[in-house]
Protein backbone atom coordinates (compact mmCIF):
# COMPACT_ATOMS: atom_id res chain seq x y z
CA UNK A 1 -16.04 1.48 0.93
CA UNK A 2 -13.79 2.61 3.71
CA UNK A 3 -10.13 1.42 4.67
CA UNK A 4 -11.07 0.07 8.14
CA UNK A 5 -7.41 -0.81 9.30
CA UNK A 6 -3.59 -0.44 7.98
CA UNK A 7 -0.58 -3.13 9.08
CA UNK A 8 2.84 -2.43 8.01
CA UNK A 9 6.57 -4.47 8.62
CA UNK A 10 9.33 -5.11 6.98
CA UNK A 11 11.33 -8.51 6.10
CA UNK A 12 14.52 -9.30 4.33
CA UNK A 13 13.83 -11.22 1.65
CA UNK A 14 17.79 -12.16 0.88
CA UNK A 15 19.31 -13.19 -2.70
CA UNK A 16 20.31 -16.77 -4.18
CA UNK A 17 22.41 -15.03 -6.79
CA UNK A 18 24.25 -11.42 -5.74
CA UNK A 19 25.33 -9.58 -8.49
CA UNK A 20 27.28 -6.48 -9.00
CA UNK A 21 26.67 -3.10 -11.49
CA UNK A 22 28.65 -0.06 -12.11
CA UNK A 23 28.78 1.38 -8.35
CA UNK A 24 28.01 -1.36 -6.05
CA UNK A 25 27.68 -5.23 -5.23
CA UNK A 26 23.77 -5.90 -3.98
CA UNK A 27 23.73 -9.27 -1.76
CA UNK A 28 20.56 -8.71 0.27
CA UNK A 29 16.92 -7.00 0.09
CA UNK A 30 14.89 -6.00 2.61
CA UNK A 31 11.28 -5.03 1.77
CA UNK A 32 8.37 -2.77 3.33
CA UNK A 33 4.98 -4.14 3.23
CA UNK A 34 1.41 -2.45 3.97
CA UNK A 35 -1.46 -4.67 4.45
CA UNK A 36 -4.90 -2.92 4.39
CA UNK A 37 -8.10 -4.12 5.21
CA UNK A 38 -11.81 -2.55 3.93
CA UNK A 39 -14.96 -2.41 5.73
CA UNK A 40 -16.00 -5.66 4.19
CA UNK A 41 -13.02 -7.43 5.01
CA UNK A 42 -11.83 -7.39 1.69
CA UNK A 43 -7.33 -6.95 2.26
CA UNK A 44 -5.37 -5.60 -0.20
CA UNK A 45 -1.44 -5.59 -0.15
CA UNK A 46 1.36 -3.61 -1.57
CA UNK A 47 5.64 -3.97 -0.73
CA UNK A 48 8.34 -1.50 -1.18
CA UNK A 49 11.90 -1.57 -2.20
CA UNK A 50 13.55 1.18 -1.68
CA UNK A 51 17.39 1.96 -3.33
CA UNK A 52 18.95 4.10 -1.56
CA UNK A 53 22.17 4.69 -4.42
CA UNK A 54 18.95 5.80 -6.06
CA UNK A 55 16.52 7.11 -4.78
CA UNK A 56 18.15 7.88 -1.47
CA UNK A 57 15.43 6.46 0.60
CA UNK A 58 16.44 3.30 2.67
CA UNK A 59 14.55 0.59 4.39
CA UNK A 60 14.68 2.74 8.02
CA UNK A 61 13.10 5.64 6.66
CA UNK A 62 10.74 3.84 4.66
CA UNK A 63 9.46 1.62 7.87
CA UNK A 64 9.36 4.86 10.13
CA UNK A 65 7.29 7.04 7.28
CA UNK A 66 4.69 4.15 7.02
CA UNK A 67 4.85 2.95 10.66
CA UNK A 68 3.85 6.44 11.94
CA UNK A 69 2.17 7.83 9.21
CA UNK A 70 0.29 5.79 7.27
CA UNK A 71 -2.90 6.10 10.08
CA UNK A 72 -3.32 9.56 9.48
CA UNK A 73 -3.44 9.31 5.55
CA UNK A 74 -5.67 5.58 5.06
CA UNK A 75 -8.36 5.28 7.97
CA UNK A 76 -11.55 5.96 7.00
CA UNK A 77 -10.79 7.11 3.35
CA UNK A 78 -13.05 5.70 0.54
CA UNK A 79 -11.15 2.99 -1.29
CA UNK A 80 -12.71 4.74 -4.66
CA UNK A 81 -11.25 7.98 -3.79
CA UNK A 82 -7.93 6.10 -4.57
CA UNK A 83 -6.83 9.34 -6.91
CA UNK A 84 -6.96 11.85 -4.10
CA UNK A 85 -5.48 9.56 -1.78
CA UNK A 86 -2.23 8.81 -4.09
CA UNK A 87 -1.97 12.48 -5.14
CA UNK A 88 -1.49 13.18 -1.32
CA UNK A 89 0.97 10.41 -0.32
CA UNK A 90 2.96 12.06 -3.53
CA UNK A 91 2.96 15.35 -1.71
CA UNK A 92 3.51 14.24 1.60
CA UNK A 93 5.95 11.48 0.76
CA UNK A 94 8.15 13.39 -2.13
CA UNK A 95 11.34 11.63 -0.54
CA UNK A 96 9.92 8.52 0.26
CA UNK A 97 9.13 6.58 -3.38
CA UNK A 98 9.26 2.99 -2.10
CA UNK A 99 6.81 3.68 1.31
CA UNK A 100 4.42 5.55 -1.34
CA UNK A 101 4.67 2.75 -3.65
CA UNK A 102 3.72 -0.15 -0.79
CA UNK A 103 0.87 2.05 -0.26
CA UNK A 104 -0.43 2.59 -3.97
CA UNK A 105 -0.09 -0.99 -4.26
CA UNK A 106 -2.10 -2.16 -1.54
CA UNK A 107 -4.97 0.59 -2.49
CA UNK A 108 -4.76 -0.76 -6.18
CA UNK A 109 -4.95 -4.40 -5.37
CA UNK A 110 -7.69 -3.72 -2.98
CA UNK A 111 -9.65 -1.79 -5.15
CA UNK A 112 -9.52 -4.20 -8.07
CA UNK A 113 -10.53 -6.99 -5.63
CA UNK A 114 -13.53 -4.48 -4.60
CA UNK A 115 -14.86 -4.04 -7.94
CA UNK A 116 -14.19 -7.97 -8.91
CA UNK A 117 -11.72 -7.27 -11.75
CA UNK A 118 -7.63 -8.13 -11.79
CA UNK A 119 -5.85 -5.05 -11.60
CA UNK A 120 -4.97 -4.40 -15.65
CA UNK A 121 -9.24 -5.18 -16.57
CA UNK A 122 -9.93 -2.16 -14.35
CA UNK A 123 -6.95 0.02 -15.48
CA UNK A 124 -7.77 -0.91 -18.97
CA UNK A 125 -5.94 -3.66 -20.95
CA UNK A 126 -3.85 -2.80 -23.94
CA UNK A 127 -1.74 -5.81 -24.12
CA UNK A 128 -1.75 -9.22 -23.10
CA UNK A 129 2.19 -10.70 -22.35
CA UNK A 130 5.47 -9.60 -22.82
CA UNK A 131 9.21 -11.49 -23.05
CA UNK A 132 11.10 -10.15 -19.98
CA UNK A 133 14.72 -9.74 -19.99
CA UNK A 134 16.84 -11.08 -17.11
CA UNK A 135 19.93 -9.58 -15.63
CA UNK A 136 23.61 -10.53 -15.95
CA UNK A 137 25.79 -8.69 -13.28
CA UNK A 138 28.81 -7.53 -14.12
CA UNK A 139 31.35 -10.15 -14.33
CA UNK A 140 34.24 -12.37 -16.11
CA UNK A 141 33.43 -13.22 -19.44
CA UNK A 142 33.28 -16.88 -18.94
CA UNK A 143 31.04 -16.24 -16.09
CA UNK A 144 28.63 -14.34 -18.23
CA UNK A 145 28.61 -17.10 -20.98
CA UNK A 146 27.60 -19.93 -18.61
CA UNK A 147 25.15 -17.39 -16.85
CA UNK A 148 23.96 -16.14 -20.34
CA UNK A 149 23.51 -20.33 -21.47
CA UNK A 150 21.90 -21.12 -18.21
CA UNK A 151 19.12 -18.98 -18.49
CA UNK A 152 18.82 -19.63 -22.33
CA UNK A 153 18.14 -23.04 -21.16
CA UNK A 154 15.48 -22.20 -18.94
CA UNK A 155 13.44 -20.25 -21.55
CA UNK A 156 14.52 -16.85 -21.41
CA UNK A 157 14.95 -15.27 -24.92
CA UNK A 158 16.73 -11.56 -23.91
CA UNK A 159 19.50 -11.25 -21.73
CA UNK A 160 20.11 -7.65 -20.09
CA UNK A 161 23.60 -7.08 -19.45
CA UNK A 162 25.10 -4.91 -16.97
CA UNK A 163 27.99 -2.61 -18.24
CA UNK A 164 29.75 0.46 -17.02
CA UNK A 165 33.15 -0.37 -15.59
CA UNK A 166 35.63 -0.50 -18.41
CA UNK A 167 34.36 0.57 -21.91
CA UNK A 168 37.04 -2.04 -23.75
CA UNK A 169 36.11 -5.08 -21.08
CA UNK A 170 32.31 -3.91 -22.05
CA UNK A 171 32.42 -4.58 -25.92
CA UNK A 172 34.83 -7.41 -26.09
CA UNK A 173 31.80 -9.17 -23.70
CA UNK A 174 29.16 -8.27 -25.91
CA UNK A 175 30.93 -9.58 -28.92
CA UNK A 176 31.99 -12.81 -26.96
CA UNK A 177 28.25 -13.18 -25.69
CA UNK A 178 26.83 -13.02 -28.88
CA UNK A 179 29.57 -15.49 -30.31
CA UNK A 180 28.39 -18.03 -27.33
CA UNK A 181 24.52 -17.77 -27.81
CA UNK A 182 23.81 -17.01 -31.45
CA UNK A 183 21.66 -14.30 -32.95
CA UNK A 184 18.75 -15.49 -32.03
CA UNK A 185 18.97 -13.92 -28.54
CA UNK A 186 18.32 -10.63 -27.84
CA UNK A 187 20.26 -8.71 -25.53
CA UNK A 188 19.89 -5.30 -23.73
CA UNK A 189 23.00 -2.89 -21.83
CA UNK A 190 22.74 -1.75 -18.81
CA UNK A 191 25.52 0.88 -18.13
CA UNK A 192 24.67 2.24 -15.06
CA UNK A 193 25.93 5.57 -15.38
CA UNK A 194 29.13 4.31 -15.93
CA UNK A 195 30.02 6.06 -19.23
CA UNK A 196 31.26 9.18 -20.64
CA UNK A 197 29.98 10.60 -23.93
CA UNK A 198 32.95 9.63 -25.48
CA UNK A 199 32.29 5.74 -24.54
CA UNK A 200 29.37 6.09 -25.55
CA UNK A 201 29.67 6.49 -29.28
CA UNK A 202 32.46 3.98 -29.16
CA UNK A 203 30.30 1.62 -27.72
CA UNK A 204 27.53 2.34 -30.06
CA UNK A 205 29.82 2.26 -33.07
CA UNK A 206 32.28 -0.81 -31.86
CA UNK A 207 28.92 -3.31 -31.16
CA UNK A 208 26.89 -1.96 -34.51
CA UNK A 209 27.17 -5.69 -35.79
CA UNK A 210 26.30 -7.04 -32.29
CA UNK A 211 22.07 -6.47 -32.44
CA UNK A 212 22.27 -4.96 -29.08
CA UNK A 213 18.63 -3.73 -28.95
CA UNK A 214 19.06 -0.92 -26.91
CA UNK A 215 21.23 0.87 -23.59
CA UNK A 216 19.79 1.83 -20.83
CA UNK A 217 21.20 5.05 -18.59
CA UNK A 218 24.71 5.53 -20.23
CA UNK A 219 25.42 8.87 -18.88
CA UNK A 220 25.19 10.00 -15.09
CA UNK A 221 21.59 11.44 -14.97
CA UNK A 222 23.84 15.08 -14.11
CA UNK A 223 24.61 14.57 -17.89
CA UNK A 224 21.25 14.91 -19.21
CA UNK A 225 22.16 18.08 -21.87
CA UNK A 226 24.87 16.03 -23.11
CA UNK A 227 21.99 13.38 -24.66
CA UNK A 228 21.44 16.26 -27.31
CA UNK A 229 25.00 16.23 -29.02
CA UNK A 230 24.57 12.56 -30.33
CA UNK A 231 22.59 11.58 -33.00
CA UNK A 232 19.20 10.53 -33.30
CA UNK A 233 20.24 7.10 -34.03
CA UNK A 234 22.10 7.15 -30.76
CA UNK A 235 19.18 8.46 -28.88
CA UNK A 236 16.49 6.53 -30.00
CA UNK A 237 18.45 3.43 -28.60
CA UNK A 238 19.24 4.67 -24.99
CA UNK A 239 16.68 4.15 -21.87
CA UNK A 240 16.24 6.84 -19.15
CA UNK A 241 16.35 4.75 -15.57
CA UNK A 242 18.46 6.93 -13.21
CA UNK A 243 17.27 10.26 -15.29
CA UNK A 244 13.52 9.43 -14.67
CA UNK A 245 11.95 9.46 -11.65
CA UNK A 246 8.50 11.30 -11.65
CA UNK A 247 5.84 12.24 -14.47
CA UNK A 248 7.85 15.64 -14.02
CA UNK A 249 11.23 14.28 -15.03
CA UNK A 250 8.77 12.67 -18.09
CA UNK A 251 7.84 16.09 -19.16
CA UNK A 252 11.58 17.54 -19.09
CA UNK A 253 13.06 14.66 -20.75
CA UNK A 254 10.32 14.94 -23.38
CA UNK A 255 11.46 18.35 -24.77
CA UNK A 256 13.45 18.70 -28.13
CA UNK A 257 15.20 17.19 -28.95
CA UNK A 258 13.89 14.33 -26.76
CA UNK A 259 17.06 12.78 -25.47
CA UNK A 260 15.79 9.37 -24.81
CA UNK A 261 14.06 7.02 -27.12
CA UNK A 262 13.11 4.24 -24.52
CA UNK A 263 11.66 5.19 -20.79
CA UNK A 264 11.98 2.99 -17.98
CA UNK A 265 9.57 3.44 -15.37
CA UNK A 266 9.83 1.66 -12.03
CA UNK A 267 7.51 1.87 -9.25
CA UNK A 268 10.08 2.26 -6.58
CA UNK A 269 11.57 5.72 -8.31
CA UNK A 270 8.00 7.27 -9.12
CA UNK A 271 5.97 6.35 -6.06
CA UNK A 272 3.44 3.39 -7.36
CA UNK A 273 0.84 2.74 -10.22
CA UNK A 274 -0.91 6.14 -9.92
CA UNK A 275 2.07 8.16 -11.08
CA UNK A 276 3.31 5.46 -13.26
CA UNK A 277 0.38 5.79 -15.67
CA UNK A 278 0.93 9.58 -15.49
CA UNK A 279 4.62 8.71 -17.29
CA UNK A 280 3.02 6.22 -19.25
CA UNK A 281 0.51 9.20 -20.58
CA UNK A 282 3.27 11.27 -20.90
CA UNK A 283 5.53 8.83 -23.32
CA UNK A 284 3.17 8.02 -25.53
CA UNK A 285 1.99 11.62 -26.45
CA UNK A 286 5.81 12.43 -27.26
CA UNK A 287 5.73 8.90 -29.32
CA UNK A 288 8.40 7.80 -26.53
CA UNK A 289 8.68 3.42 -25.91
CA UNK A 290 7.78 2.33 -22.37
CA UNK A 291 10.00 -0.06 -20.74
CA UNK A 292 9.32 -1.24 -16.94
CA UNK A 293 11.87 -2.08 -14.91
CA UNK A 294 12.46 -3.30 -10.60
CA UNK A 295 14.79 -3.35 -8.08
CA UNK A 296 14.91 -6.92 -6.17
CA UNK A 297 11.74 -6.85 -5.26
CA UNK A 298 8.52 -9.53 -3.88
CA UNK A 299 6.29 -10.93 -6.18
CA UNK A 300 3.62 -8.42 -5.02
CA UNK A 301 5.47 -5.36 -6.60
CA UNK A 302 6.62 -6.96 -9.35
CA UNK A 303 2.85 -8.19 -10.22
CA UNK A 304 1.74 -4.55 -9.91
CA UNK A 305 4.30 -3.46 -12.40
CA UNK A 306 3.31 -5.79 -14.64
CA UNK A 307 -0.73 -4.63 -15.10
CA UNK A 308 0.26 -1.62 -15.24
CA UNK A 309 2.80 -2.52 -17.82
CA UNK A 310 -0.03 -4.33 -19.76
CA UNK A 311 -2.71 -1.14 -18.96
CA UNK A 312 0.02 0.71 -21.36
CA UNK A 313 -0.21 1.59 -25.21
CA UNK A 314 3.22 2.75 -25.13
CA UNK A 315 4.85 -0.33 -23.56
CA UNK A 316 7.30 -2.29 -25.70
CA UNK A 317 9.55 -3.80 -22.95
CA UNK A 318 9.58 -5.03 -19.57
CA UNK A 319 12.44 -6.06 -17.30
CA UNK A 320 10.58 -7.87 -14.24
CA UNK A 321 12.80 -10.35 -13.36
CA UNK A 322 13.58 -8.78 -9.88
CA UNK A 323 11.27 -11.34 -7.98
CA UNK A 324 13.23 -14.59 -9.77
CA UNK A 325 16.43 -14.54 -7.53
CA UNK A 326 14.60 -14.04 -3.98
CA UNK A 327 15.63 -16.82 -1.57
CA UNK A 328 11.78 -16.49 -0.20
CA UNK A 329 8.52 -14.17 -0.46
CA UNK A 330 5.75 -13.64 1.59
CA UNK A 331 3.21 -14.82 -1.34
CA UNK A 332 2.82 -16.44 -4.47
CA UNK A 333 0.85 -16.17 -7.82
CA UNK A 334 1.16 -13.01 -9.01
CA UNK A 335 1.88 -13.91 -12.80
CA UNK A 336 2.53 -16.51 -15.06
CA UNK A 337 6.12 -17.01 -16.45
CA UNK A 338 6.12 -19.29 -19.87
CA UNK A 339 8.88 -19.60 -21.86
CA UNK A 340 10.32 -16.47 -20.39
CA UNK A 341 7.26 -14.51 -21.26
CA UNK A 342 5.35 -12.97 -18.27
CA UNK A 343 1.60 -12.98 -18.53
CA UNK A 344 -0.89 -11.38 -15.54
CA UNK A 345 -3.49 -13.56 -14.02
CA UNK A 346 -7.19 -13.81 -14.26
CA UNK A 347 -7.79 -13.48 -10.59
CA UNK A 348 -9.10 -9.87 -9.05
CA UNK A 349 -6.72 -7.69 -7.19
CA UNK A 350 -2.95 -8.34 -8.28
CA UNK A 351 -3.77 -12.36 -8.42
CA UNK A 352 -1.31 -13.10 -5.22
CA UNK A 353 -1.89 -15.30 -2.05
CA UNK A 354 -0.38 -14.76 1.06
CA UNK A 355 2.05 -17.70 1.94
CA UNK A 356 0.53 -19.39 5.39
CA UNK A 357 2.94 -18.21 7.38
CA UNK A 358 4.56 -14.39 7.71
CA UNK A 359 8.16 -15.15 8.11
CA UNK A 360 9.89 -13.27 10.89
């Protein structure tokens, strides 16, 4: 089945709740979309977020790659040839995760809905629902607590925190957080990149009695080789973000002694499902936990991080709350959020419906 037509545009989605991490103060998102349509009318859509203080892509190069470009790669390719396709928006696209990703995306969903199946069933279910964590910025103490309570009381059951500006600040909130909610909660670190080895290990060692379940990107990703002078115990606990972008980075990161324990894929650093699952394949042969992670993102990118979070053997965690604090979308469905725990839908494609109106 053939890709008859391609629309792409861009909207700013905006943010109810801003929040700051270790290098900057996010207020806003604007995300990409690519609408496609097959032969038989059938549409499938996909949205992009780039980060530029990532990835450094931003939202004008992302709209200009898949205004001008996206023609010459889609028309008149078969839908099933979705492989090839993906392989060569990597290759032309190597700069450009987030446009690749809104492409993937909209080629995934629309070849689920083709074959009748939601997204996951045709990738292959391994699991059924995970607990997502949801993000506290950094912040005053008291702040955090009342954040940290609010979303206790709305179901959530694992907090990730964002660390990274002052090592002493960083543990004296983790011990007062876990004094205000208990040990029932879990909670997760986020540094960032903000520390050096040596706050590191004082970290680990200072917040031993704390149950912090693991931290994610301590070190600047220039400071990979440094991962290998700390212990396992260390290791096994920290998440590459910032250090992993492509199933390449997978591979390097994978040698021994593997310096991360955890790997957090996100579409918008890899380029979309298809390379994801490469990652994915990659972790579990080195016996590596899968984590997925967002940017602020709509509910359509977030839903295809989720199947493929659920098409996973090695995924453990996911942190897909980048959809919750979006002032509006351009669809809904998507997924099913219970008790904090984020389940996929039964519906083909990605399960989403297009709001009635595009807003402008």
């Amino acid at each position: 089945m053939k890709i008859k037509s391609i629309k792409t545009w861009s909207q700013n989605l905006e943010l109810t709740r801003p929040y700051t991490i270790a290098y900057e103060t996010i207020d806003n998102v604007e995300n990409a979309f690519v609408e496609l349509e097959l032969e038989n009318g059938i549409i499938g859509i996909g949205s992009g977020s780039p980060a530029e203080f990532i990835t450094g892509e931003n939202i004008d190069s992302t709209n200009s790659i898949l205004l001008n470009e996206t023609n010459e790669v889609l028309k008149n390719k078969d839908i099933e040839d979705i492989e090839l396709i993906c392989e060569t928006l990597n290759i032309k696209w190597p700069n450009n995760p987030a446009a690749c990703t809104a492409v993937d995306i909209a080629l995934y969903d629309a070849l689920s809905k083709f074959k009748g199946k939601p997204l996951v069933e045709l990738l292959g279910r391994e699991h059924k629902g995970f607990y997502t964590s949801v993000t506290i910025g950094i912040k005053s103490i008291e702040s955090a607590q009342e954040e940290a309570e609010e979303y206790i009381g709305e179901g959530f059951r694992i907090l990730k925190v964002k660390t990274g500006s002052d090592i002493s600040f960083d543990i004296e909130l983790i011990k007062k957080l876990r004094e205000k909610i208990g040990k029932n909660i879990l909670i997760r670190v986020d540094a960032n990149q903000g520390y050096q080895i040596q706050d590191l290990k004082r970290f680990f060692e200072e917040t031993l009695n704390d149950n912090v379940e693991f931290i994610e990107q301590p070190l600047s990703f220039e400071h990979d080789l440094q991962m290998d002078d700390l212990p396992l115990e260390i290791r096994k606990i920290c998440a590459a973000d910032e250090s992993l972008h492509n199933p390449k980075d997978a591979k390097r990161l994978a040698h021994e002694p593997i310096k991360f324990g955890i790997y957090n894929i996100k579409l918008m650093k890899c380029g979309g499902i298809n390379s994801s699952l490469k990652i994915a394949s990659s972790a579990y042969s080195n016996g590596i936990d899968l984590m997925w992670g967002c940017m602020d993102e709509s509910i359509i990118s977030i839903s295809a991080a989720l199947h493929a979070a659920m098409a996973c053997k090695a995924t453990k965690y996911i942190d897909l709350d980048g959809s919750f604090d979006l002032a509006k979308d351009l669809v809904s469905g998507g997924f099913n959020l219970k008790g904090g725990k984020m389940f996929t839908n039964n519906t083909p494609g990605l399960g989403v419906e297009m709001l009635s109106a595009k807003y402008n």
